[in-house]
Protein backbone atom coordinates (compact mmCIF):
# COMPACT_ATOMS: atom_id res chain seq x y z
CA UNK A 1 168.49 126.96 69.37
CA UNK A 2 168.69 130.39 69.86
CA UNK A 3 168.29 131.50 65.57
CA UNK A 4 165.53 130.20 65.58
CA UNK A 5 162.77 133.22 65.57
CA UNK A 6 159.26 133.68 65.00
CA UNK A 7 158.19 135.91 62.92
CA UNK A 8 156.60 138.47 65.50
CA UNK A 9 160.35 138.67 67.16
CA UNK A 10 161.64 138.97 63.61
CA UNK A 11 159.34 142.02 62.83
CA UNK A 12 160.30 143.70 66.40
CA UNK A 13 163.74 143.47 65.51
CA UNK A 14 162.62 145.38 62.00
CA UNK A 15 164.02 142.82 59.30
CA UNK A 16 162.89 143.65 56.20
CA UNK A 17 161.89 140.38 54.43
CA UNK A 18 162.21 139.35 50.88
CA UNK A 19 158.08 140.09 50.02
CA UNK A 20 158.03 143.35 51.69
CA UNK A 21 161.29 143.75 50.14
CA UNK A 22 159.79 143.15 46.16
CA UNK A 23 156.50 144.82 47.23
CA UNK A 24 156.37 147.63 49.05
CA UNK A 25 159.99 148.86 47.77
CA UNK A 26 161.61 147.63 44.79
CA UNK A 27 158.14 147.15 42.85
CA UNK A 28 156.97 150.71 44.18
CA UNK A 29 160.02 152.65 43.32
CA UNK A 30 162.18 151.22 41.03
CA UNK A 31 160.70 151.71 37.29
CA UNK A 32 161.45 148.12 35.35
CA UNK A 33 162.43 149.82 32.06
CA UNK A 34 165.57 151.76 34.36
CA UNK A 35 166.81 148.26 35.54
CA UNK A 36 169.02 147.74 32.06
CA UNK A 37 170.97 150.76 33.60
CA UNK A 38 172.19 148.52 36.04
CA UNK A 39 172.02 145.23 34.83
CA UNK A 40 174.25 145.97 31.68
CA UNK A 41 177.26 147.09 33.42
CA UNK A 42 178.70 148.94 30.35
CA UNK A 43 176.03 150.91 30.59
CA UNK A 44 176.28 151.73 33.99
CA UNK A 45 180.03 152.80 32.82
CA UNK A 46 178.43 155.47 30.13
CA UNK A 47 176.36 156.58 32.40
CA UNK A 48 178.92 157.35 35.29
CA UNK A 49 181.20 158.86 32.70
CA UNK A 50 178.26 161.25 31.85
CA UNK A 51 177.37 162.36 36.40
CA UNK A 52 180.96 162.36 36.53
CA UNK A 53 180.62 159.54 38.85
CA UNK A 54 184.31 157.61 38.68
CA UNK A 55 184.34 153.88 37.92
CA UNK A 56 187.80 151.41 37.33
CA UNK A 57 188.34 152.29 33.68
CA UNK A 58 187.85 150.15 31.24
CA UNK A 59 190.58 148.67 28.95
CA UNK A 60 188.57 147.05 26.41
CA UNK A 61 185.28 144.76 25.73
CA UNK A 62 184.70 142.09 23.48
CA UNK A 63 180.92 141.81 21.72
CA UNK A 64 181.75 139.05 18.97
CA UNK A 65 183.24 135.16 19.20
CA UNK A 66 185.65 135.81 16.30
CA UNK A 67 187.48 137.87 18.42
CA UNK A 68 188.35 135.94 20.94
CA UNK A 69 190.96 134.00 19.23
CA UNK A 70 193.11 137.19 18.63
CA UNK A 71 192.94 138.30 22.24
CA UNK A 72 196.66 137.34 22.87
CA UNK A 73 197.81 140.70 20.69
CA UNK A 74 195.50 142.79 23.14
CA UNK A 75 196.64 140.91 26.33
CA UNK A 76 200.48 141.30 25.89
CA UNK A 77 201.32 144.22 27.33
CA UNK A 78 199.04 143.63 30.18
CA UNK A 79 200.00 141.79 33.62
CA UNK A 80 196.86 143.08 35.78
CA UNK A 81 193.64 143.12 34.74
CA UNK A 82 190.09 142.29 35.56
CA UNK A 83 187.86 140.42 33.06
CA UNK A 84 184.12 140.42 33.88
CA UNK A 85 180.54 139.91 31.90
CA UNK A 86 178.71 143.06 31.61
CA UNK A 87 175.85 141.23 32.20
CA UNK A 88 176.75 139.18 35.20
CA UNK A 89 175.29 138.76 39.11
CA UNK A 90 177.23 138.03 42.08
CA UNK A 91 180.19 137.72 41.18
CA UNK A 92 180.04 134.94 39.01
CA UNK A 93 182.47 135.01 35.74
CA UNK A 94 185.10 137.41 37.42
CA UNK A 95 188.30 136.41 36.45
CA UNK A 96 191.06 138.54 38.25
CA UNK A 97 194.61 138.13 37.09
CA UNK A 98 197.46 139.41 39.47
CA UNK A 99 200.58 138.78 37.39
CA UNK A 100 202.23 137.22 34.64
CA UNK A 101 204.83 133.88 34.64
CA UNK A 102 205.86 134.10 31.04
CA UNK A 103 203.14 133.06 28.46
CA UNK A 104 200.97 131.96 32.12
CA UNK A 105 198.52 134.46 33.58
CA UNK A 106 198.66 134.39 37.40
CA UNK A 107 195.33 134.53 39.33
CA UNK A 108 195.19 136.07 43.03
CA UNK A 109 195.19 132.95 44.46
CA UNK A 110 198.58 131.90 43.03
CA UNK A 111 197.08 129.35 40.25
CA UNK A 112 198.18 129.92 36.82
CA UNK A 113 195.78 130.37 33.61
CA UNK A 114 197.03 129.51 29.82
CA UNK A 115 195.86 132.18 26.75
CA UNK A 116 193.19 129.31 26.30
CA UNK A 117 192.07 129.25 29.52
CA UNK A 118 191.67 133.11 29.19
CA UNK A 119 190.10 132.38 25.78
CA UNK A 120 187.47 129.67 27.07
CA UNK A 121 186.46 132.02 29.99
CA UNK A 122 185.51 134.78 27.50
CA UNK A 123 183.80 132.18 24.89
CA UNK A 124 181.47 131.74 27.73
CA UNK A 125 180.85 134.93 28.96
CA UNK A 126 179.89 135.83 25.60
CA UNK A 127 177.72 132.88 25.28
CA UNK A 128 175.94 133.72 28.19
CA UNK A 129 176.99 131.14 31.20
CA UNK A 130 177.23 134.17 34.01
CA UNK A 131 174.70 136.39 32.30
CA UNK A 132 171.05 136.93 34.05
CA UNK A 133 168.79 134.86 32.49
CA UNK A 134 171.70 133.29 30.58
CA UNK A 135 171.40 135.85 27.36
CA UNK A 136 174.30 136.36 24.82
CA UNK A 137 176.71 138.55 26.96
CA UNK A 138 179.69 141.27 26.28
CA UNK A 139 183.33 140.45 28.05
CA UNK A 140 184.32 143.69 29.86
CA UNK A 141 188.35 143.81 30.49
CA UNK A 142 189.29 146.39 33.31
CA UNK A 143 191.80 147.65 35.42
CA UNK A 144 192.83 146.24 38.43
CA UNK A 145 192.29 148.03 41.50
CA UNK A 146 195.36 148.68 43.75
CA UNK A 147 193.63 148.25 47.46
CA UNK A 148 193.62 150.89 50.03
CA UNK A 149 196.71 150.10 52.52
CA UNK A 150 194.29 150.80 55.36
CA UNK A 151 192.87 147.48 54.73
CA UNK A 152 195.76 145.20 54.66
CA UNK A 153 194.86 142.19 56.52
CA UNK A 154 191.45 142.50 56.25
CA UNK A 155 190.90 140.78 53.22
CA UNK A 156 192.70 137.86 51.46
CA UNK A 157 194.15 137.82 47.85
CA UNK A 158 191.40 139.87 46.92
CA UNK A 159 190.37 143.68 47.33
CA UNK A 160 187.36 144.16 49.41
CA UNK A 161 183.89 146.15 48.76
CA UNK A 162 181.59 148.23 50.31
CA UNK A 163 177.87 147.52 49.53
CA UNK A 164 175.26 150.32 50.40
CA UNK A 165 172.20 150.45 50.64
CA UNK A 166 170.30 153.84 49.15
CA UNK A 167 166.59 154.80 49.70
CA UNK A 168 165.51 157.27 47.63
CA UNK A 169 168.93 159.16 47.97
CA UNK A 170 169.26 158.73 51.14
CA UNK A 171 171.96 155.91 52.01
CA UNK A 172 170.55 153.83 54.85
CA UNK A 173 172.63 150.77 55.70
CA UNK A 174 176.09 150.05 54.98
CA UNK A 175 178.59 146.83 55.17
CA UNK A 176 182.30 146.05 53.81
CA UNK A 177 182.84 142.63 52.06
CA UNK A 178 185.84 141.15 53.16
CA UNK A 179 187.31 138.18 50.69
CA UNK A 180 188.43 135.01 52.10
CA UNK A 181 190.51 131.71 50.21
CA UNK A 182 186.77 130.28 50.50
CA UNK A 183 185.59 133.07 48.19
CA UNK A 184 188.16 132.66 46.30
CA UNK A 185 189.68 136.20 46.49
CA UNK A 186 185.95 137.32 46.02
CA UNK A 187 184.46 140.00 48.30
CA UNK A 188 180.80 137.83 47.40
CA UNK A 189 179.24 136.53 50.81
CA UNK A 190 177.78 133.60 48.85
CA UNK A 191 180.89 132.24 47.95
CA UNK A 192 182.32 132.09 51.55
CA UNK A 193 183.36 136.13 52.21
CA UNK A 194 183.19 138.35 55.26
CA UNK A 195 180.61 140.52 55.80
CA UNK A 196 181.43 143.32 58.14
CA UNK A 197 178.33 145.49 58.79
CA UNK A 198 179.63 149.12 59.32
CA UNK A 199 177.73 152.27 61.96
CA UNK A 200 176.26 154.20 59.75
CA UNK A 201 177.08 157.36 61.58
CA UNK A 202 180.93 156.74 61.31
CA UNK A 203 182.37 153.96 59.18
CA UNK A 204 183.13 151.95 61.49
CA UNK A 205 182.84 147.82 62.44
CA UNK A 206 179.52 146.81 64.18
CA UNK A 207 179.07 143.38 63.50
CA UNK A 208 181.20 140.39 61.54
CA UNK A 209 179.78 137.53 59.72
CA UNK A 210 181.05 134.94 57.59
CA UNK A 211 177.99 132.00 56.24
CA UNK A 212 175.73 134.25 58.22
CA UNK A 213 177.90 132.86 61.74
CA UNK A 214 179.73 135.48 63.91
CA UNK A 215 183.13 135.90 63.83
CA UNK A 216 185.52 138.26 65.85
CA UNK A 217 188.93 137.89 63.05
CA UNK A 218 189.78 137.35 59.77
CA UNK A 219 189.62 133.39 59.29
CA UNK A 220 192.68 133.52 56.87
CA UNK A 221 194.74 136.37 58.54
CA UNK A 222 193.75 135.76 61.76
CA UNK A 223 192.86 139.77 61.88
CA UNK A 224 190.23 141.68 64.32
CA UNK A 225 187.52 143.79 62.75
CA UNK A 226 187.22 146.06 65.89
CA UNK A 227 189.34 148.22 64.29
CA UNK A 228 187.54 148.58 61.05
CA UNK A 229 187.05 152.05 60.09
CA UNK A 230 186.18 153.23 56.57
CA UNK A 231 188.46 155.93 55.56
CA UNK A 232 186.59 159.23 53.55
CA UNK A 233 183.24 157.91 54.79
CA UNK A 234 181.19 161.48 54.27
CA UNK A 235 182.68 161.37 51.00
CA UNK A 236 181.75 157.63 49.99
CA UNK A 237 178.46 158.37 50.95
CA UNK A 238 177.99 161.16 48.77
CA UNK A 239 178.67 159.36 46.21
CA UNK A 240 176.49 156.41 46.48
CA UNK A 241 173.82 159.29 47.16
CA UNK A 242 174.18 160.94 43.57
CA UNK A 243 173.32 157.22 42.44
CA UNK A 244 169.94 157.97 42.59
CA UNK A 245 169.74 160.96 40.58
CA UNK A 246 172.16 159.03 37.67
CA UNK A 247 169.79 156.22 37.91
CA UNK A 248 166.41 157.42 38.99
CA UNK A 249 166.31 153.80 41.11
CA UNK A 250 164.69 154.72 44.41
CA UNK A 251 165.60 151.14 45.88
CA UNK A 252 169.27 150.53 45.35
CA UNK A 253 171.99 148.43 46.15
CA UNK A 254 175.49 150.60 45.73
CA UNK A 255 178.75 148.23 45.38
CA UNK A 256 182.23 150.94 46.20
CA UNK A 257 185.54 149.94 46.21
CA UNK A 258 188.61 151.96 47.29
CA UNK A 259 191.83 152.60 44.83
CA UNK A 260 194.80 153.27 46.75
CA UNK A 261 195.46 156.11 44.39
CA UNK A 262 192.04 156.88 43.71
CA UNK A 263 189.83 157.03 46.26
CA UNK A 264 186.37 155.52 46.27
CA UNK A 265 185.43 154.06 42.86
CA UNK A 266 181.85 152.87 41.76
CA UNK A 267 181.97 149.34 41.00
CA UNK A 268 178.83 148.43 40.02
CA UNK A 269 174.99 149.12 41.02
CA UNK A 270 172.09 146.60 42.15
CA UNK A 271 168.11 147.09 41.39
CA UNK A 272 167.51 143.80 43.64
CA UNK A 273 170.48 144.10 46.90
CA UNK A 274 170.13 141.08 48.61
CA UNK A 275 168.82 141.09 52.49
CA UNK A 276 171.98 139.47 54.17
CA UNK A 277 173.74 143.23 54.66
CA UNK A 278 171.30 142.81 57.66
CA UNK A 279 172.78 139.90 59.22
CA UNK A 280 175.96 141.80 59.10
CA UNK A 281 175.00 144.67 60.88
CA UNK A 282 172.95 143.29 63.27
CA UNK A 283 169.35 145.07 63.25
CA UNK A 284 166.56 145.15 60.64
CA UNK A 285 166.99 147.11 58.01
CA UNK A 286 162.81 147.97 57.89
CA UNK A 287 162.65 151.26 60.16
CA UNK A 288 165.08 152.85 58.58
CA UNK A 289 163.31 152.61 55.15
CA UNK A 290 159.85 153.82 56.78
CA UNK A 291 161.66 156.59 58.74
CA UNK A 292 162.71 158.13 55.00
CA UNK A 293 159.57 156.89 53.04
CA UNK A 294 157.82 159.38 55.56
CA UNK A 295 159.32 162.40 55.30
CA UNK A 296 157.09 165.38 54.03
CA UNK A 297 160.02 167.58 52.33
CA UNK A 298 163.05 165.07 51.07
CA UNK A 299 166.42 166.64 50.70
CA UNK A 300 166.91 167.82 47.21
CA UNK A 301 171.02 167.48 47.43
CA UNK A 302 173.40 164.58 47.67
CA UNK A 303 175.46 166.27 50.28
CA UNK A 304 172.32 167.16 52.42
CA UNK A 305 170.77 163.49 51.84
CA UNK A 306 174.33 162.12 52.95
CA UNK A 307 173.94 164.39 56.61
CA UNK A 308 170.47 163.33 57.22
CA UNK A 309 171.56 160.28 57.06
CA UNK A 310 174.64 160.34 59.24
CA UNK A 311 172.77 162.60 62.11
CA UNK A 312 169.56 160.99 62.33
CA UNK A 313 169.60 157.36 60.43
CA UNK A 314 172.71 156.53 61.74
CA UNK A 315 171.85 157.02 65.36
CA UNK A 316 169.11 154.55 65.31
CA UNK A 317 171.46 151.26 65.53
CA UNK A 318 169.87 150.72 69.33
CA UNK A 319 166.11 151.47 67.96
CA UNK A 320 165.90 149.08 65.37
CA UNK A 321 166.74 146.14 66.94
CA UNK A 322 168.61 143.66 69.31
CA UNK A 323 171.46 141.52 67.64
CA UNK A 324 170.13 139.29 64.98
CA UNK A 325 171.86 135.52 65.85
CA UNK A 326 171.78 133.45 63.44
């Protein structure tokens, strides 16, 4: 039974645990009254608009009930979009829509939505079925993101994420979120996606989980991940580094996506990241945190945050830990 650990192997191999976690980082540095920022993705739009921080754009939203019964006149000359609660938490109320079949709407995994389906999914975004805490919500209609071609194969009938982990500025742990037709063409690793945990210092593929159990390939395409490398890494990491300033969140979960056309886009921000990017990288995420947390003089600039990082954080892969099995 070789996952199962006690805790004084557990702290040797530096995983940061869910108390310590709460405590000694997102209770100590992130201010409660900055979480709206991120929990209210709309505002995490206006926000980005104003660092110049570039986000999928946004097509439309919908606020009231009454208008959810004229949404076919909006919809028409749309085949792709995204429809998502502005309010919502891993990944739950997404609704992706690939293509068109006449009056149908075609979902990325081939099945095929009426208007009224569309229109029911909204009327309970809006009444609050995805939202945190289940509060009256806002439906948020967006573009569709045309993946990077670097990644075909990787991820099936769905476009896969990045999610990164940033210490005050300083971005500290990074994995790629691979979906699978048990996510359901969602890059969430609750629902059944990959998580690939990605080297720090260069992009590329450490580690592969899927349900927290290794895997060496894509269980859909059949795939490797050993040759996983994250294209424009420096510059993907700047970007989740200027995060911090647009936020003022010292503990923060960054969620990236890459636009064919594009480039890396912000997708969405997290003042609670879950602890499982750990599992897919394979080490604790714990000394990393307390090697930033003591620094006398932090870097000031993104761009100098983003080279600490990748010189000094990202060579401490064989420090941390040996291989977390679950």
């Amino acid at each position: 039974m070789k996952w199962l650990v006690g805790r004084k192997q557990l702290q040797e191999m530096g995983l940061l645990g869910m108390n310590c976690r709460n405590i000694d980082f997102i209770g100590r540095y992130n201010r409660r009254s900055l979480y709206q920022l991120v929990d209210d993705k709309l505002k995490t739009k206006q926000l980005a608009e104003g660092h110049g921080i570039p986000m999928p754009r946004l097509l439309f939203s919908v606020r009231e009930q009454h208008r959810v019964k004229h949404i076919g006149s909006l919809l028409e000359s749309l085949s792709e979009f995204v429809i998502k609660p502005s309010k919502g938490s891993g990944g739950k109320g997404i609704l992706v829509i690939t293509g068109r079949e006449g009056e149908l709407f075609v979902k990325s995994s081939g099945a095929k939505l009426t208007l009224q389906d569309i229109q029911r999914h909204m009327s309970n975004i809006l009444a609050g079925l995805y939202s945190l805490a289940g509060t009256p919500d806002t439906v948020m209609l967006e573009e569709r993101i045309e993946m990077d071609d670097r990644f075909d194969g990787y991820s099936y009938l769905g476009i896969p994420d990045l999610r990164v982990i940033v210490f005050q500025g300083y971005p500290v742990m990074a994995m790629l979120r691979l979906a699978t037709q048990a996510s359901d063409g969602k890059a969430n690793l609750h629902q059944g996606a990959v998580g690939v945990g990605l080297d720090l210092a260069s992009g590329q593929c450490l580690n592969a989980v899927q349900h927290s159990l290794p895997l060496q390939c894509h269980p859909d395409t059949g795939k490797a991940f050993t040759d996983i490398e994250v294209p424009n890494w420096r510059e993907l990491l700047v970007l989740t580094a200027r995060c911090y300033e647009m936020t003022g969140l010292g503990y923060l979960g960054t969620d990236i996506i890459l636009d064919r056309q594009r480039g890396p886009l912000l997708l969405e921000l997290n003042a609670r990241p879950g602890l499982s990017i750990q599992v897919a990288c394979g080490f604790g995420l714990l000394p990393r945190l307390r090697r930033v947390e003591s620094l006398r003089k932090k870097h000031t600039c993104a761009e100098d945050r983003v080279a600490y990082a990748l010189s000094v954080l990202g060579t401490m892969n064989e420090k941390c830990a040996t291989e977390i099995s679950p």
